[in-house]
Protein backbone atom coordinates (compact mmCIF):
# COMPACT_ATOMS: atom_id res chain seq x y z
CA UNK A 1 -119.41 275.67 -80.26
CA UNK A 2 -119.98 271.93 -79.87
CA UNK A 3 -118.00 269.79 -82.39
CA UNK A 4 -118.41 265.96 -83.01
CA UNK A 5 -115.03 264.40 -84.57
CA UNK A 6 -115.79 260.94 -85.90
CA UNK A 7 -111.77 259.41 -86.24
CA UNK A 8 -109.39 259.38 -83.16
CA UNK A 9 -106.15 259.05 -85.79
CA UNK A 10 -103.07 261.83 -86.09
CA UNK A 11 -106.16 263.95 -87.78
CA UNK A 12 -109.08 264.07 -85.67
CA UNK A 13 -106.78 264.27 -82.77
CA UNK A 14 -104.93 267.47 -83.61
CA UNK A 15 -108.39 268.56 -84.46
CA UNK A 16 -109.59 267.82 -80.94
CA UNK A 17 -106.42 269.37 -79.60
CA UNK A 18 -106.29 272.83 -81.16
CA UNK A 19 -110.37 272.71 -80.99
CA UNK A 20 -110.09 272.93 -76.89
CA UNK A 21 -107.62 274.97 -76.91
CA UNK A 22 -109.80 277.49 -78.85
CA UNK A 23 -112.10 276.56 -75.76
CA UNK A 24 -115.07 274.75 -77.87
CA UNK A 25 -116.88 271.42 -76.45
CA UNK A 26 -115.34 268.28 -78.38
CA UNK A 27 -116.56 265.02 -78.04
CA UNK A 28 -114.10 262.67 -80.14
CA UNK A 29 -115.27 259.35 -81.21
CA UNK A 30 -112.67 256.46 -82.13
CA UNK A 31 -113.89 252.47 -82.69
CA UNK A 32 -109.94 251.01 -82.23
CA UNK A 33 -108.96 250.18 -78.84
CA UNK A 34 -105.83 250.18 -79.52
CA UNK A 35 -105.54 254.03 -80.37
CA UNK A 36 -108.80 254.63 -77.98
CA UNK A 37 -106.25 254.07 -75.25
CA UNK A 38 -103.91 256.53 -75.44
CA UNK A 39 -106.60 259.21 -76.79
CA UNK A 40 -108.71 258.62 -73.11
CA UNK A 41 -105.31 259.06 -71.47
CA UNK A 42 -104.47 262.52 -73.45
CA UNK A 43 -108.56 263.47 -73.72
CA UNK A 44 -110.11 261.99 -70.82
CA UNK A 45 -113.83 262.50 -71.38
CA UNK A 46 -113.84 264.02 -74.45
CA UNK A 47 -112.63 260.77 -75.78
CA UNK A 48 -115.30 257.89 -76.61
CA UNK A 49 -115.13 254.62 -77.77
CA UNK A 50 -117.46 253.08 -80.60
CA UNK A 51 -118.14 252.99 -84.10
CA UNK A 52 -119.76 256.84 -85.78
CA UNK A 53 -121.67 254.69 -88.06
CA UNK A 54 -123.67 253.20 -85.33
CA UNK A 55 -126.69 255.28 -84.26
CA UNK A 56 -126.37 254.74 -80.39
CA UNK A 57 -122.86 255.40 -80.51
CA UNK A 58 -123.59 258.82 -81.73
CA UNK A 59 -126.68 259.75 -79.21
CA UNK A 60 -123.95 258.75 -76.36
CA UNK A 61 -121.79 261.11 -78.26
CA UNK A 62 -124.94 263.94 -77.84
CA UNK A 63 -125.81 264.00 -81.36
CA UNK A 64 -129.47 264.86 -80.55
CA UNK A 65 -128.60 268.18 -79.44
CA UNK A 66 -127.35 268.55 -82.20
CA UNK A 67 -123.60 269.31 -82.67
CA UNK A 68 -122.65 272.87 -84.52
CA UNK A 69 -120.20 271.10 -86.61
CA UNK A 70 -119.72 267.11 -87.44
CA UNK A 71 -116.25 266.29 -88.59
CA UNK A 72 -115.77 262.87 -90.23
CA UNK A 73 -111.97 262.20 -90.60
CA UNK A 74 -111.82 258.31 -89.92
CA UNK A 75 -109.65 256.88 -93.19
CA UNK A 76 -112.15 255.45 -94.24
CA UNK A 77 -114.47 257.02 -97.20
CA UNK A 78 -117.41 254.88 -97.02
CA UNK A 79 -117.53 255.59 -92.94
CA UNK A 80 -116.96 259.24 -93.82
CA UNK A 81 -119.70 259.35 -96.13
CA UNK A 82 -122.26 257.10 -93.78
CA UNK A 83 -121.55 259.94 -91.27
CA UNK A 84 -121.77 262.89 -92.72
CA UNK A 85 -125.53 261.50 -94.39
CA UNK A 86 -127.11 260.09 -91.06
CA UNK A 87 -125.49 262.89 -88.78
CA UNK A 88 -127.04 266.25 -91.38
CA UNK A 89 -130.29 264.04 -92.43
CA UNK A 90 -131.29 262.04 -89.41
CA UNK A 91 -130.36 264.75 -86.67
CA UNK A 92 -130.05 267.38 -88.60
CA UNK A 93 -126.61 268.62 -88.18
CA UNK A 94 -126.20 272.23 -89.82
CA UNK A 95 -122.49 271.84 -90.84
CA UNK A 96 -120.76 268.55 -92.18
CA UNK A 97 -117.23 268.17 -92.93
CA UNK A 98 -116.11 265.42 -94.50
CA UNK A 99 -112.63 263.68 -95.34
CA UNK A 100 -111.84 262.32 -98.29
CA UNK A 101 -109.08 259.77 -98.42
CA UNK A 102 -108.90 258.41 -101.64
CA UNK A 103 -109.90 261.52 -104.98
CA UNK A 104 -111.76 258.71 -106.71
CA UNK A 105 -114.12 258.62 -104.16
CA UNK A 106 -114.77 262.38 -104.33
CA UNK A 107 -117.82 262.13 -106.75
CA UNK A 108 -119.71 259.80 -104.27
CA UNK A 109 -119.40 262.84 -101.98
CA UNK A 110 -120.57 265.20 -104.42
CA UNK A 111 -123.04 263.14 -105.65
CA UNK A 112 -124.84 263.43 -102.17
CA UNK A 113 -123.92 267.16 -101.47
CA UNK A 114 -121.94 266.00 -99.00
CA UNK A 115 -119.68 269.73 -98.48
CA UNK A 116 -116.92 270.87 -97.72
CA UNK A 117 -114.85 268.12 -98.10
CA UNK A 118 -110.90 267.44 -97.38
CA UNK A 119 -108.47 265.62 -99.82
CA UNK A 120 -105.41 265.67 -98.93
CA UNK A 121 -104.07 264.03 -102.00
CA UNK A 122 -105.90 266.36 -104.24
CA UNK A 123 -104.33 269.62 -101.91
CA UNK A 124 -101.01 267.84 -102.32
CA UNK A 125 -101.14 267.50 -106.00
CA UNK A 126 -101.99 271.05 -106.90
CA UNK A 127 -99.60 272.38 -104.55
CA UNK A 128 -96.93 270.02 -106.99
CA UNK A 129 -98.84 271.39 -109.88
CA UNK A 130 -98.07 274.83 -108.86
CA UNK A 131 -94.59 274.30 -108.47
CA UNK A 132 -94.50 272.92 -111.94
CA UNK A 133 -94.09 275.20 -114.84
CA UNK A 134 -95.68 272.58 -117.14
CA UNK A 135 -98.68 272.83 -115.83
CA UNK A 136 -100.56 275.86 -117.80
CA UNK A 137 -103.36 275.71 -115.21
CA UNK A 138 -103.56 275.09 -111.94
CA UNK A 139 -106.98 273.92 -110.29
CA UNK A 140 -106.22 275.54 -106.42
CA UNK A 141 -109.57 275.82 -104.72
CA UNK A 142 -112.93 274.21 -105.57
CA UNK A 143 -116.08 275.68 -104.14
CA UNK A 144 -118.79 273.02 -104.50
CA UNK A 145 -121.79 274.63 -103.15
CA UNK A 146 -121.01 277.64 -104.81
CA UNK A 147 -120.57 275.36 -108.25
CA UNK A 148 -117.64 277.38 -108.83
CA UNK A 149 -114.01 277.08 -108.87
CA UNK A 150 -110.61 279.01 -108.95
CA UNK A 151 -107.68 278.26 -110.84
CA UNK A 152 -104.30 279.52 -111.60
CA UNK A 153 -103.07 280.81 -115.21
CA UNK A 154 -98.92 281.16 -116.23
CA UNK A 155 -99.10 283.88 -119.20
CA UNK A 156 -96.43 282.23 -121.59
CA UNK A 157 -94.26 284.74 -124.01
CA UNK A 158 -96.29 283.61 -126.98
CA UNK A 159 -99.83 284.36 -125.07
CA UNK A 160 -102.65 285.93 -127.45
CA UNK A 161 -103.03 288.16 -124.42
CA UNK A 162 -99.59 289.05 -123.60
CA UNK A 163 -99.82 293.23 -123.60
CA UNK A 164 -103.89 293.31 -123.97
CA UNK A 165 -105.89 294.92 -121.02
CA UNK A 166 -108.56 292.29 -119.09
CA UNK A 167 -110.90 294.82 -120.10
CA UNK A 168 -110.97 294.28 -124.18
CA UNK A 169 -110.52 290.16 -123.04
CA UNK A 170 -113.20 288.08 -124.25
CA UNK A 171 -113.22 285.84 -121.45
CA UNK A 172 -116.23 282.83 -121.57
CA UNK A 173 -119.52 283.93 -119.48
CA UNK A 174 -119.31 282.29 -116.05
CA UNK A 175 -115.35 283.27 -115.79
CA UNK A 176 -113.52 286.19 -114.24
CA UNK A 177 -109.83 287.43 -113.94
CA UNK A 178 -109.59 288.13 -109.79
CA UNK A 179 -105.80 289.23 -109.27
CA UNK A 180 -102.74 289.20 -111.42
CA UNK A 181 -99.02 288.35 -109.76
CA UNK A 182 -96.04 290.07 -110.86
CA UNK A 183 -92.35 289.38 -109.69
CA UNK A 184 -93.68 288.67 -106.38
CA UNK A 185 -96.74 291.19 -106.23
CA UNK A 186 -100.28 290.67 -106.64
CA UNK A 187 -102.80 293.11 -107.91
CA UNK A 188 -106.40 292.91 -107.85
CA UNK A 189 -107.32 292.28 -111.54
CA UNK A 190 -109.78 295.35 -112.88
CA UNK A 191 -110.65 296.14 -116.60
CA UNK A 192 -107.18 298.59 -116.86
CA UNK A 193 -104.84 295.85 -115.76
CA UNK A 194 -101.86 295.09 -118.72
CA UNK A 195 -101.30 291.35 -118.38
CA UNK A 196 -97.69 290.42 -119.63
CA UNK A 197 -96.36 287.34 -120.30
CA UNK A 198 -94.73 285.86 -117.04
CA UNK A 199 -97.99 286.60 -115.18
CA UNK A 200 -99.76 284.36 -112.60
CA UNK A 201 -103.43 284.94 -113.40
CA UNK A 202 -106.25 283.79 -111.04
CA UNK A 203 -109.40 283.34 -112.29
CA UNK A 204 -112.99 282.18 -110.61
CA UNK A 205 -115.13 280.06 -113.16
CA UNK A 206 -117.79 277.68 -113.49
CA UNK A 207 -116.43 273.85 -113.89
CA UNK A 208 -116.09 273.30 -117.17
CA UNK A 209 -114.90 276.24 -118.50
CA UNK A 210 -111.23 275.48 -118.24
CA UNK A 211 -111.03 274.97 -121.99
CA UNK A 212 -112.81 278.17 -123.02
CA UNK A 213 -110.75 279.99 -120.33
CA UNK A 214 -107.46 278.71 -121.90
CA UNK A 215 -108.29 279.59 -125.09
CA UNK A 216 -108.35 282.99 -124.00
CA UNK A 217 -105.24 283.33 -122.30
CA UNK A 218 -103.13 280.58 -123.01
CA UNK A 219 -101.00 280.37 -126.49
CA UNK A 220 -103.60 279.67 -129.88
């Protein structure tokens, strides 16, 4: 596989790193000279100098072939976003992945169907989520192409559900139960399942149907 990093920082290096150590071809682009100096002296050829948003900068790189996989992780959205557009539409680059610095900037991403994306603030952030018993649900994965999403229910003591089988549930169309967590051990979740209150219930939905979802589950 031939792989195109755009963003020679601590991300797109390890990247680079663990990507030829898999044994795939990397070419890794980075515009500071600064940090392009100590990349050519770790990467050698694989590292090259200029800015991703530049169209000649990326035909050195061999985007005309074009790359299996683009991967724009400079810290900078805008750049990110530039790449991932001229790389898939221009050349036409089958897979994009995109980094996304700051979670405000995720629905200009979206908005162009610019997917999978990266946050690592957003990751962050639901991993403190789930470590917080406040939180009644837990958004853990989103799958944008799919428009769906998976999230993470705590069934509290005073639960309308607390006892009932999924299968007599009236859960909202578009939303499924997927596995239930016990003191320590999952199940998958099928119509006989008992949820109890103390459970860790995962569900798949459409966005948007949080509400509807913790009606259901969650205490009236």
């Amino acid at each position: 596989m031939y792989v195109l990093i755009a963003g020679g920082g601590k991300v797109g290096a390890n990247l680079a790193r663990l990507l030829l150590r898999a044994g795939h071809e990397v070419t890794l682009i980075e515009q500071r000279a600064d940090r392009f100096g100590a990349l050519e002296e770790e990467f050698e050829h694989v590292a090259m100098r200029g800015d991703a948003t530049e169209l000649y900068v990326l035909e050195r790189a061999g985007i005309k072939r074009p790359p299996d996989l683009v991967l724009a992780v400079t810290g900078d959205d805008e750049d990110n976003l530039i790449i991932c557009q001229i790389t898939r539409e221009k050349y036409g680059v089958p897979k994009v992945i995109a980094r996304v610095n700051d979670p405000r900037n995720q629905a200009h991403f979206d908005l162009l169907g610019i997917s999978p994306t990266v946050c690592a603030t957003s990751n962050i952030l639901a991993l403190i989520e789930h470590e917080v018993p406040e939180h009644d649900l837990i958004h853990l994965l989103e799958l944008r192409r799919e428009n769906l999403e998976i999230v993470e229910v705590q069934i509290a003591d005073d639960s309308p559900v607390a006892g009932k089988r999924v299968e007599s549930l009236k859960l909202p169309d578009g939303a499924r139960l997927i596995s239930v967590m016990r003191n320590g051990q999952s199940e998958i979740a099928v119509g006989a399942t008992e949820l109890q209150a103390g459970d860790q219930v995962l569900a798949i939905l459409q966005p948007g149907k949080e509400d509807e979802l913790k009606k259901v589950l969650l205490k009236r």
